[in-house]
Protein backbone atom coordinates (compact mmCIF):
# COMPACT_ATOMS: atom_id res chain seq x y z
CA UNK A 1 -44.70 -69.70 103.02
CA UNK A 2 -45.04 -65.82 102.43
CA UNK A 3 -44.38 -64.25 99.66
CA UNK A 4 -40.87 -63.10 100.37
CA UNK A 5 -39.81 -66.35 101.39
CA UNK A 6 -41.34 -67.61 97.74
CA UNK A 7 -39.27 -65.46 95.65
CA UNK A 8 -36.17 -66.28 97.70
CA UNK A 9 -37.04 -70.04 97.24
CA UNK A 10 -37.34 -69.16 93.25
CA UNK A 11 -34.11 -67.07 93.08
CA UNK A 12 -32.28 -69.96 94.73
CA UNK A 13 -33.47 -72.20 92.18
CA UNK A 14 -32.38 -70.53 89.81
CA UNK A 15 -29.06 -70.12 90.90
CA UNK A 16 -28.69 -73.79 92.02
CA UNK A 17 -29.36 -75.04 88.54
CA UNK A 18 -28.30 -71.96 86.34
CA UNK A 19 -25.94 -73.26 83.42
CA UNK A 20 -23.10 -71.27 85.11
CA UNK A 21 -23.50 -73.33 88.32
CA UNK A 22 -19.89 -74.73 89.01
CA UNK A 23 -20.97 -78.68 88.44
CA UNK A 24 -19.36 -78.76 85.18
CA UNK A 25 -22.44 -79.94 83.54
CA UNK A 26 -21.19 -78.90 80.47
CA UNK A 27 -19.35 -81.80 79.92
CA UNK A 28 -21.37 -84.07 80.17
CA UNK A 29 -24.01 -85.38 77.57
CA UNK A 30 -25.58 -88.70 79.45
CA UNK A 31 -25.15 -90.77 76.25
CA UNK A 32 -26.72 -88.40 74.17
CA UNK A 33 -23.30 -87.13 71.74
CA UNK A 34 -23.61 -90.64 70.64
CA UNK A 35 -27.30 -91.35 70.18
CA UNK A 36 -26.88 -88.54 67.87
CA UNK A 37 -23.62 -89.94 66.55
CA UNK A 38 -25.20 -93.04 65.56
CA UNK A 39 -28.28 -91.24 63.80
CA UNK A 40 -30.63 -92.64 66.65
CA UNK A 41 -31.76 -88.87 66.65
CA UNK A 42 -31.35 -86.96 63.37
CA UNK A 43 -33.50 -83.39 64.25
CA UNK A 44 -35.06 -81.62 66.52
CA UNK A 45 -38.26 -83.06 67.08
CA UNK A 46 -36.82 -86.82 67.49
CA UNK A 47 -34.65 -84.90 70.02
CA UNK A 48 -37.97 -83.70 71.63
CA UNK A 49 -38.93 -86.68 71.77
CA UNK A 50 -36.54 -88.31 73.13
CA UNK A 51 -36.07 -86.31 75.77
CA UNK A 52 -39.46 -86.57 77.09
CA UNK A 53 -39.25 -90.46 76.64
CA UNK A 54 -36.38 -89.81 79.16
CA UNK A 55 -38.38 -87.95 81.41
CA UNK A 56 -41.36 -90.19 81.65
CA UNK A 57 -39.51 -93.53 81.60
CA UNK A 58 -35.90 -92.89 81.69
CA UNK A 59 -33.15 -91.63 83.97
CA UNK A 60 -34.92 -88.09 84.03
CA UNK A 61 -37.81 -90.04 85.72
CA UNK A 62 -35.72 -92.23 88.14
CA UNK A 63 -33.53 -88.93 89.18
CA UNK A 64 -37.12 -87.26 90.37
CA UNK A 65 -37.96 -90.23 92.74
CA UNK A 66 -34.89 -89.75 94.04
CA UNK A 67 -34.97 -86.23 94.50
CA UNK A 68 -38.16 -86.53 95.41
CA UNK A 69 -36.75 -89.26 98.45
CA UNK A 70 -33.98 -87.20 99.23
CA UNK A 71 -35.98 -84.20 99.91
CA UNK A 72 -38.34 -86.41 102.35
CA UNK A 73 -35.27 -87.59 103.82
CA UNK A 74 -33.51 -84.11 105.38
CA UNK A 75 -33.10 -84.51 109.12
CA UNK A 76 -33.20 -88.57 108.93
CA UNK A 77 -29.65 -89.54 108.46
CA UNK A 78 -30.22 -93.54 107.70
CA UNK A 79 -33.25 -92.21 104.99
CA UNK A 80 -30.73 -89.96 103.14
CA UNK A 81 -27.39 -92.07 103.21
CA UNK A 82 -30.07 -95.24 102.10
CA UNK A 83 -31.02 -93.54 99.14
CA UNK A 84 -27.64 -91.94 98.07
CA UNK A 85 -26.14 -95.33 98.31
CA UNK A 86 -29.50 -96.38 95.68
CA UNK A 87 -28.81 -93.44 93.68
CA UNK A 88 -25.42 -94.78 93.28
CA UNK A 89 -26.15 -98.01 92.47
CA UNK A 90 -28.58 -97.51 89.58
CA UNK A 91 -26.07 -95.71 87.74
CA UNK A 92 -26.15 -98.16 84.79
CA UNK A 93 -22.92 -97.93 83.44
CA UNK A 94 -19.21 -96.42 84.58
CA UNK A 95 -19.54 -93.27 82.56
CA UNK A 96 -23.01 -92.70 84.31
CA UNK A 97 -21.27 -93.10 88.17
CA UNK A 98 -18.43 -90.71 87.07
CA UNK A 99 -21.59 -88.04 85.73
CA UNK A 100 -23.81 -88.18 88.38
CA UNK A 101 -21.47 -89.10 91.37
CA UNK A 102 -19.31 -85.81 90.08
CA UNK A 103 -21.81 -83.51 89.38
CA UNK A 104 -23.47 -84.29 92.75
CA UNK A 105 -20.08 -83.72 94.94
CA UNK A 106 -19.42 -80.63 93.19
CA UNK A 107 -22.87 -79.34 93.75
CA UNK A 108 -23.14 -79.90 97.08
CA UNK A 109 -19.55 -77.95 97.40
CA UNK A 110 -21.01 -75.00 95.42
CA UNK A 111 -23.97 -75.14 97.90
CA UNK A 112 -21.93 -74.38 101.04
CA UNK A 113 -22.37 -71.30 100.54
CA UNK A 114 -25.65 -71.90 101.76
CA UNK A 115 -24.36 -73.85 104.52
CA UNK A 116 -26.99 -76.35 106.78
CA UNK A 117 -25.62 -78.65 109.28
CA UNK A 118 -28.35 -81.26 107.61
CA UNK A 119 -26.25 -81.78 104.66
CA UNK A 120 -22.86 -83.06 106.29
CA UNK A 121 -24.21 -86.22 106.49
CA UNK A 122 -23.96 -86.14 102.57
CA UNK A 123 -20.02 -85.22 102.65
CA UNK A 124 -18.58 -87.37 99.40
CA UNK A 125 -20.01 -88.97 97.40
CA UNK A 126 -23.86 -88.41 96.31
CA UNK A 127 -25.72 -88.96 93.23
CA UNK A 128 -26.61 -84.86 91.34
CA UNK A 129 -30.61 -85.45 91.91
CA UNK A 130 -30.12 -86.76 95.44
CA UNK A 131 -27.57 -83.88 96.39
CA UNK A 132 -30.09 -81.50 94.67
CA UNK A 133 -32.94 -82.68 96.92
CA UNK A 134 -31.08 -82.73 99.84
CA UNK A 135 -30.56 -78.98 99.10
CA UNK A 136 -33.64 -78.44 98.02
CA UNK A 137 -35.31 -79.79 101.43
CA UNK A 138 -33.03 -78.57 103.85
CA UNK A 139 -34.05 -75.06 102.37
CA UNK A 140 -37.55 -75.49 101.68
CA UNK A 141 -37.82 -74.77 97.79
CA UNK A 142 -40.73 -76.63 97.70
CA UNK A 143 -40.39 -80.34 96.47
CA UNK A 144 -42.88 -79.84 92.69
CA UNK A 145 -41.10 -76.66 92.34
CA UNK A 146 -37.20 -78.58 92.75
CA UNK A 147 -38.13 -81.34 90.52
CA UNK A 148 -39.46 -78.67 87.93
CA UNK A 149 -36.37 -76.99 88.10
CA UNK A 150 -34.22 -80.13 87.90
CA UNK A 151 -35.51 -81.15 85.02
CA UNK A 152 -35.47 -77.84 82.79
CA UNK A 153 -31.92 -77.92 83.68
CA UNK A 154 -31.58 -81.61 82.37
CA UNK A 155 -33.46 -80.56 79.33
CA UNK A 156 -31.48 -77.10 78.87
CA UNK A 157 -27.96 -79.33 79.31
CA UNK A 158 -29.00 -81.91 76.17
CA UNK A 159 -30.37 -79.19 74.14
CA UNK A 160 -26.83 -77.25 74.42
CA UNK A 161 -25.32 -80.98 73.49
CA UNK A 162 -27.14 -81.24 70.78
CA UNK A 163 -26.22 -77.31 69.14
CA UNK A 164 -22.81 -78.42 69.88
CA UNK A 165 -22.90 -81.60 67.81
CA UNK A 166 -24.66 -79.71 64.94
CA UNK A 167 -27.93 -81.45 65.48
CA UNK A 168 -29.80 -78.42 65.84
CA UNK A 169 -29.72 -74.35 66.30
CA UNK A 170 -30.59 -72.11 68.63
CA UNK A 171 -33.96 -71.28 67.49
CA UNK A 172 -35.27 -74.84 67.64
CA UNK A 173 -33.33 -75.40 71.10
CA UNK A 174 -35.53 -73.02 72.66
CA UNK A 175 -38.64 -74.54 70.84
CA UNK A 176 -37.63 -77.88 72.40
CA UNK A 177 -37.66 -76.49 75.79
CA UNK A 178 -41.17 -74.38 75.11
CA UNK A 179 -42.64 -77.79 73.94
CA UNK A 180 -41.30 -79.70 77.27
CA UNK A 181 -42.85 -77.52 79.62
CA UNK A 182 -46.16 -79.25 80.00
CA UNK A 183 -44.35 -82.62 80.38
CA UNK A 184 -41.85 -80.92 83.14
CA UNK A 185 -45.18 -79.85 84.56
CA UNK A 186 -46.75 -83.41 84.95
CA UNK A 187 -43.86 -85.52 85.53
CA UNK A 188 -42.55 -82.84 88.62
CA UNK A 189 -46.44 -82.94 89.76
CA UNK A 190 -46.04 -87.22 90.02
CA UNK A 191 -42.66 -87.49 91.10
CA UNK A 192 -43.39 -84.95 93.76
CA UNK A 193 -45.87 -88.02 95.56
CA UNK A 194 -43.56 -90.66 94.36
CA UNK A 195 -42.18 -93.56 96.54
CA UNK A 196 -38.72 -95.60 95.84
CA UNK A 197 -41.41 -98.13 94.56
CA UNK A 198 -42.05 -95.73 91.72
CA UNK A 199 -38.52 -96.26 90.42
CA UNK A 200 -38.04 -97.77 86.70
CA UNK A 201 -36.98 -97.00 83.01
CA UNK A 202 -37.54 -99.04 80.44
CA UNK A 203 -35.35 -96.66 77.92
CA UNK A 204 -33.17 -99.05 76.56
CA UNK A 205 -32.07 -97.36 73.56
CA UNK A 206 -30.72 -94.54 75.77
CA UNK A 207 -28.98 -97.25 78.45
CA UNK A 208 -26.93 -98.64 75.44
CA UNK A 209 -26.03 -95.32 74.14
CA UNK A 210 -24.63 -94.22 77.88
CA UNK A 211 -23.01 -97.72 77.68
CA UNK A 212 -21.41 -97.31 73.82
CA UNK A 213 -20.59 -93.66 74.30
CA UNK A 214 -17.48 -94.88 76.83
CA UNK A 215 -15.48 -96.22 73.46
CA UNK A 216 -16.66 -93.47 70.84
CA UNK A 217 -13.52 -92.34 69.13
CA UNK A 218 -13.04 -88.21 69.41
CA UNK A 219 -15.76 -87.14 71.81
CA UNK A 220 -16.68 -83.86 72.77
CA UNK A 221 -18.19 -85.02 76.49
CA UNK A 222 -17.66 -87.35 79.35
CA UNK A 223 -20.55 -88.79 79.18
């Protein structure tokens, strides 16, 4: 890829998972409004930390093999449609369909305007990472580069959950996102020669808190 064709990959990126992407990824907290409600994390570094457990053995790690699938699987209709109907079904609890499901069908609206006739075979319904990969591929980002990208966005989204539940400040956001960069960095660099076989969490904390969060009394999110 030349060098022109690199920077348009990067600016891309960084549109497709700017904050002010319309996904409405703002709502959403993926259980984490009431881990912190129910003092599972109290500061900033057990928000670190859980965050990285996430990526490494959690839902941020599952949603790279499947971005990482979905990216393989541009121009091979049966490979992407089988692993949007997986990314479907591991969404663990009803609150976790609705987030994913969501954010993935308004992505892949918001990404028209980068239209490829690859991606009607995703029209409906797709999971956020495998809509992201799908985009990613037909476009040629560059899969380590996509998965990177992903998950700073991931990351960015808890870390504005948690300054919006009082958990932490600004100053220490940004330190949790300067302290996740070298874990972004391996976990993109394995997911990017990950299989479907490589799929598994065993975050179980975080499951129940997706599952509790759908009865917690005056929520901020949706998730």
């Amino acid at each position: 890829m030349v060098e022109h064709d690199q920077t348009q990959a990067l600016v891309r990126l960084m549109t497709w998972l700017s904050p002010a992407f319309p996904i409405g990824a703002f709502s959403y907290s993926g259980g984490l409004e009431q881990a912190i409600h129910d003092r599972l994390i109290i500061d900033a570094e057990a928000l670190r930390a859980w965050l990285e457990t996430a990526m490494t053995n959690g839902t941020g790690w599952n949603d790279a093999v499947l971005l990482a699938e979905s990216y393989h699987a541009v121009g091979d209709t049966f490979r992407l449609l089988s692993v949007r109907d997986l990314g479907i079904a591991l969404a663990g609890s009803r609150e976790r369909h609705m987030e994913t499901t969501l954010q993935g069908e308004a992505f892949l609206s918001a990404a028209g305007h980068w239209p490829h006739s690859s991606l009607d075979a995703l029209s409906g319904m797709a999971p956020y990472p495998v809509a992201v990969g799908a985009v990613g591929g037909v476009h040629g980002t560059g899969l380590q580069p996509v998965i990177a990208a992903y998950l700073h966005a991931q990351a960015s989204n808890a870390v504005s959950v948690a300054i919006r539940c009082g958990l932490t400040g600004q100053r220490d956001g940004v330190g949790i996102l300067a302290a996740l960069e070298p874990v972004i960095g391996v976990v993109s660099a394995r997911a990017a020669s990950s299989t479907l076989d490589d799929l598994g969490s065993a975050t179980l904390m975080a499951d129940i808190s997706a599952l509790k969060h759908e009865t917690l009394h005056s929520r901020l999110f949706r998730s």
